[in-house]
N, C-alpha and C. Protein backbone atom coordinates (compact mmCIF):
# COMPACT_ATOMS: atom_id res chain seq x y z
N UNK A 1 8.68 -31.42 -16.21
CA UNK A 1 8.04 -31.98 -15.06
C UNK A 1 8.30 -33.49 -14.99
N UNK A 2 9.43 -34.02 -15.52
CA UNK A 2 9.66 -35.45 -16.01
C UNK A 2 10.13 -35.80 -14.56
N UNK A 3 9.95 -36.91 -13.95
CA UNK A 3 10.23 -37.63 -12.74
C UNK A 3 9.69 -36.77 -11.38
N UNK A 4 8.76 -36.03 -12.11
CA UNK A 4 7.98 -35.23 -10.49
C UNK A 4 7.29 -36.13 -9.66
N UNK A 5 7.44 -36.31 -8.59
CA UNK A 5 6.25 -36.61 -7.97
C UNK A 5 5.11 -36.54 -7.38
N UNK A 6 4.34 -37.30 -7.58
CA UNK A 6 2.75 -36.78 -7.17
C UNK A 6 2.64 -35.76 -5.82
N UNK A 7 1.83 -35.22 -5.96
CA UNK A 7 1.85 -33.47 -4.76
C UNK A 7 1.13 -34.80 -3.10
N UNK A 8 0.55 -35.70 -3.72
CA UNK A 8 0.35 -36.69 -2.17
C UNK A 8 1.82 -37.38 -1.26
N UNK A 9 2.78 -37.66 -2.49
CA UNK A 9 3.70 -37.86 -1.97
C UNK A 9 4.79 -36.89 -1.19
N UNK A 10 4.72 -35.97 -1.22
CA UNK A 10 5.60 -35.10 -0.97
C UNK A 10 5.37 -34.88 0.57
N UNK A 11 6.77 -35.09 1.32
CA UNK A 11 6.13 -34.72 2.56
C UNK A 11 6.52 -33.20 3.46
N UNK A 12 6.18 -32.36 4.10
CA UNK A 12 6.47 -31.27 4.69
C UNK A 12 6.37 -30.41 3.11
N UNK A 13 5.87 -30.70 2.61
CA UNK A 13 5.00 -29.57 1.51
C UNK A 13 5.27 -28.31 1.23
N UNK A 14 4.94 -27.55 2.71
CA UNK A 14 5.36 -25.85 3.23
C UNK A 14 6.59 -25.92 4.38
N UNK A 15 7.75 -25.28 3.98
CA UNK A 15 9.02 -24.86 4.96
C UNK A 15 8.86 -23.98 5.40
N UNK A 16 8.68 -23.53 6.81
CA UNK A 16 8.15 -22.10 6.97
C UNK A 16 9.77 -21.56 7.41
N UNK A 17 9.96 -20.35 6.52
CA UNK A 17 11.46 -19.38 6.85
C UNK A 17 11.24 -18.05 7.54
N UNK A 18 10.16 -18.37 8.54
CA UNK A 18 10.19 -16.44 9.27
C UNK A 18 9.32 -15.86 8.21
N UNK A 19 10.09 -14.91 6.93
CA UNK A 19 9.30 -13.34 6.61
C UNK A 19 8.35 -14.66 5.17
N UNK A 20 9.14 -15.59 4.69
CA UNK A 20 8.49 -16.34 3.46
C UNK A 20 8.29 -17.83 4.04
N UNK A 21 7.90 -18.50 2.96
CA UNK A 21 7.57 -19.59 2.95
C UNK A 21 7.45 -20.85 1.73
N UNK A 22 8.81 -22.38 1.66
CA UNK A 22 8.95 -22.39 0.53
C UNK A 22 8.21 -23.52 0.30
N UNK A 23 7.18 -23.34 -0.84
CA UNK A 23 6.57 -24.51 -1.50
C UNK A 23 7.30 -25.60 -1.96
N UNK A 24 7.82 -26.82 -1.62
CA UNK A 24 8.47 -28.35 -2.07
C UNK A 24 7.87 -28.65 -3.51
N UNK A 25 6.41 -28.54 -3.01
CA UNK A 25 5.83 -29.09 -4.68
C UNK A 25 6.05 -28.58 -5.82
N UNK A 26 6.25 -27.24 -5.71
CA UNK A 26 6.44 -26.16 -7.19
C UNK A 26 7.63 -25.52 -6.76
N UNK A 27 8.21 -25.31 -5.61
CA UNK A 27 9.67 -24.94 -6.09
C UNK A 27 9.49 -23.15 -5.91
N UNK A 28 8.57 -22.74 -5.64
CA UNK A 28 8.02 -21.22 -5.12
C UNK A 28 8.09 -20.50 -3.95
N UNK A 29 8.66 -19.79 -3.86
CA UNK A 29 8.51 -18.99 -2.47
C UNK A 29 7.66 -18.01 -2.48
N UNK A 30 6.52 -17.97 -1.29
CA UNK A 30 5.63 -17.12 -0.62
C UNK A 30 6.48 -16.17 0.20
N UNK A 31 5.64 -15.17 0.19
CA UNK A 31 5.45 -13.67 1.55
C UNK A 31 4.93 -14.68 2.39
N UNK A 32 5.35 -14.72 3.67
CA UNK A 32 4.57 -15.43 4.52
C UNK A 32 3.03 -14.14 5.03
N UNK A 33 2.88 -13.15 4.79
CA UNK A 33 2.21 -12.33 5.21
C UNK A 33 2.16 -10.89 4.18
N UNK A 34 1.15 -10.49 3.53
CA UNK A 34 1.20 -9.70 3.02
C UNK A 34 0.18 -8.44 3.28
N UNK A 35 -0.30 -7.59 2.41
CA UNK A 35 -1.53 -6.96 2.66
C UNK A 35 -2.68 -7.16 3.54
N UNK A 36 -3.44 -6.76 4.76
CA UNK A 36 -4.21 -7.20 5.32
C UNK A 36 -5.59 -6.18 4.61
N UNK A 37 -5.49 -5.54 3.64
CA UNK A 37 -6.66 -5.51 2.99
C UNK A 37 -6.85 -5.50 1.49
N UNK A 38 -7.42 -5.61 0.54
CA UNK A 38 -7.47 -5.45 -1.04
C UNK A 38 -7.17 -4.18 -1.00
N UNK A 39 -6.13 -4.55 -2.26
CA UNK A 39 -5.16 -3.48 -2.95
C UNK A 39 -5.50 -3.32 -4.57
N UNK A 40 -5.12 -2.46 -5.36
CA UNK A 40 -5.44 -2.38 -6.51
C UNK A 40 -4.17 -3.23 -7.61
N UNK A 41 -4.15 -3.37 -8.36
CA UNK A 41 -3.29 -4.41 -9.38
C UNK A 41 -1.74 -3.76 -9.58
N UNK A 42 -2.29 -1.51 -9.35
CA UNK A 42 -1.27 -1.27 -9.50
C UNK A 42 -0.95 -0.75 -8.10
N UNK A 43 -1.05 -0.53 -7.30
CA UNK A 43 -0.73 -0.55 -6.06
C UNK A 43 -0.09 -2.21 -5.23
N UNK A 44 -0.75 -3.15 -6.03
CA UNK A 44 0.31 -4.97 -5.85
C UNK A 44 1.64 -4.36 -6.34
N UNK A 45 1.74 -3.91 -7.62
CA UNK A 45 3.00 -3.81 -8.38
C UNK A 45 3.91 -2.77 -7.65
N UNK A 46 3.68 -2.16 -7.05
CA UNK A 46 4.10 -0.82 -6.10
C UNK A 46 5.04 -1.53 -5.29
N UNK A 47 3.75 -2.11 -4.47
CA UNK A 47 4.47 -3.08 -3.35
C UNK A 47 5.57 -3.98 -3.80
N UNK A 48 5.38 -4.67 -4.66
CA UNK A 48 6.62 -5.95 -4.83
C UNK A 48 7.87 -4.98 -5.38
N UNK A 49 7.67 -3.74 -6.15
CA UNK A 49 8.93 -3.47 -6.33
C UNK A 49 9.55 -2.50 -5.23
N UNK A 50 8.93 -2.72 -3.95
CA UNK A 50 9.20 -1.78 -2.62
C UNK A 50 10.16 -3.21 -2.34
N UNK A 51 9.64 -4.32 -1.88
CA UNK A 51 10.14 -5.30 -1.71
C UNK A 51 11.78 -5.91 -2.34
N UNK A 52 11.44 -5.70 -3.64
CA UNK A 52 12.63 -6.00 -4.90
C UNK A 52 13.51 -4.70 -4.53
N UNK A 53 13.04 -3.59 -4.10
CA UNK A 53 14.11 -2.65 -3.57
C UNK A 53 14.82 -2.66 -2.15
N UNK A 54 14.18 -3.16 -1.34
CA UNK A 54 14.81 -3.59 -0.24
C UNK A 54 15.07 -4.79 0.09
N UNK A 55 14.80 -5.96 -1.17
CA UNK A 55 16.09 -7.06 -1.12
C UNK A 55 15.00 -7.74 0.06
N UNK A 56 13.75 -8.13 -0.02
CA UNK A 56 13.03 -8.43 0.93
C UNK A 56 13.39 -10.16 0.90
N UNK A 57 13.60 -10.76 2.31
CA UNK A 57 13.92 -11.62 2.62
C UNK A 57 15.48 -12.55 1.56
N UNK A 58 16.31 -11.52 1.21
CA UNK A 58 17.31 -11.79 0.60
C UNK A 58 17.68 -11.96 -1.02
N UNK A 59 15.95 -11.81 -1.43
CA UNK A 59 15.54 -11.86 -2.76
C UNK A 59 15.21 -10.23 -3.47
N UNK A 60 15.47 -10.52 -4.70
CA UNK A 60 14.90 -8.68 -5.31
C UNK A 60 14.17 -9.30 -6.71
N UNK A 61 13.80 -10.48 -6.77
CA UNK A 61 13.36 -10.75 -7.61
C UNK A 61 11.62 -10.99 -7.70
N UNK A 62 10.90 -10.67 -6.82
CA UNK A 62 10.05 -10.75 -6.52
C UNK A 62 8.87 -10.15 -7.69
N UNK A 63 7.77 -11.33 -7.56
CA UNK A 63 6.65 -10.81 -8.78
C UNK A 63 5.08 -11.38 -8.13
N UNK A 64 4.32 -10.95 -9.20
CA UNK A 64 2.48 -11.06 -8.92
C UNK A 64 2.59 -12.87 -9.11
N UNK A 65 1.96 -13.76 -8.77
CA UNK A 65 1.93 -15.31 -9.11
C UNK A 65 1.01 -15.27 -10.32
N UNK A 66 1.42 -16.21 -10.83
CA UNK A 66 0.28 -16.71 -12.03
C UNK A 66 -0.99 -16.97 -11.00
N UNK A 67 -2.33 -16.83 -12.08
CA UNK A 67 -3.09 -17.79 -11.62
C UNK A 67 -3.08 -19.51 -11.45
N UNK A 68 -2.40 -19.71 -12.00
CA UNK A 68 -1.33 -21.16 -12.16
C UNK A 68 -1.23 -21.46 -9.97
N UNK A 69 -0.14 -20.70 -9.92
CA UNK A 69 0.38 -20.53 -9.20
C UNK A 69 -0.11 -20.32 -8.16
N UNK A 70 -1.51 -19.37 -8.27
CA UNK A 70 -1.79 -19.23 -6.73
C UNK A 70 -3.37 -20.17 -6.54
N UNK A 71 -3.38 -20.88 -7.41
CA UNK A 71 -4.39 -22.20 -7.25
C UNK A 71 -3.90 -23.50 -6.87
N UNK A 72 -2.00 -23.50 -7.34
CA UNK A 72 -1.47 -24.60 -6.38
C UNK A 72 -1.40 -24.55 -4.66
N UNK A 73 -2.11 -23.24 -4.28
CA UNK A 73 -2.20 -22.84 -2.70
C UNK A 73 -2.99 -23.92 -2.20
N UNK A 74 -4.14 -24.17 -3.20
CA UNK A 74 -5.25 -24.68 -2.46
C UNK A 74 -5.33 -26.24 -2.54
């Protein structure tokens, strides 16, 4: 994380690409839209490898975020 800069400095933060969306600060790409109701942990895992099978938005690498990760949302 050597020469990062502070998350105030950064400007345009979120790139919005249509189906995702890429975080500047961490270097992460979002689903721009996912589940519209609670799913179970293994029914998440279902889904992303539905995704990783159809190469969703050009990627097959797709996974669950850290909690790390989905607290840099906020």
């Amino acid at each position: 994380m050597k020469n990062r800069k502070p998350l105030e400095y950064i400007e345009n933060k979120y790139e919005d690409h249509g189906e995702i969306v890429i975080d500047h600060a961490t270097g992460l790409m979002w689903q721009k839209s996912g589940s519209d109701h609670w799913i179970s942990h293994e029914d998440g895992n279902k889904y992303i490898q539905g995704l990783n099978n159809e190469n969703f938005a050009g990627y097959n690498d797709w996974r669950m975020p850290t909690i790390d990760e989905l607290i840099s949302l906020l």
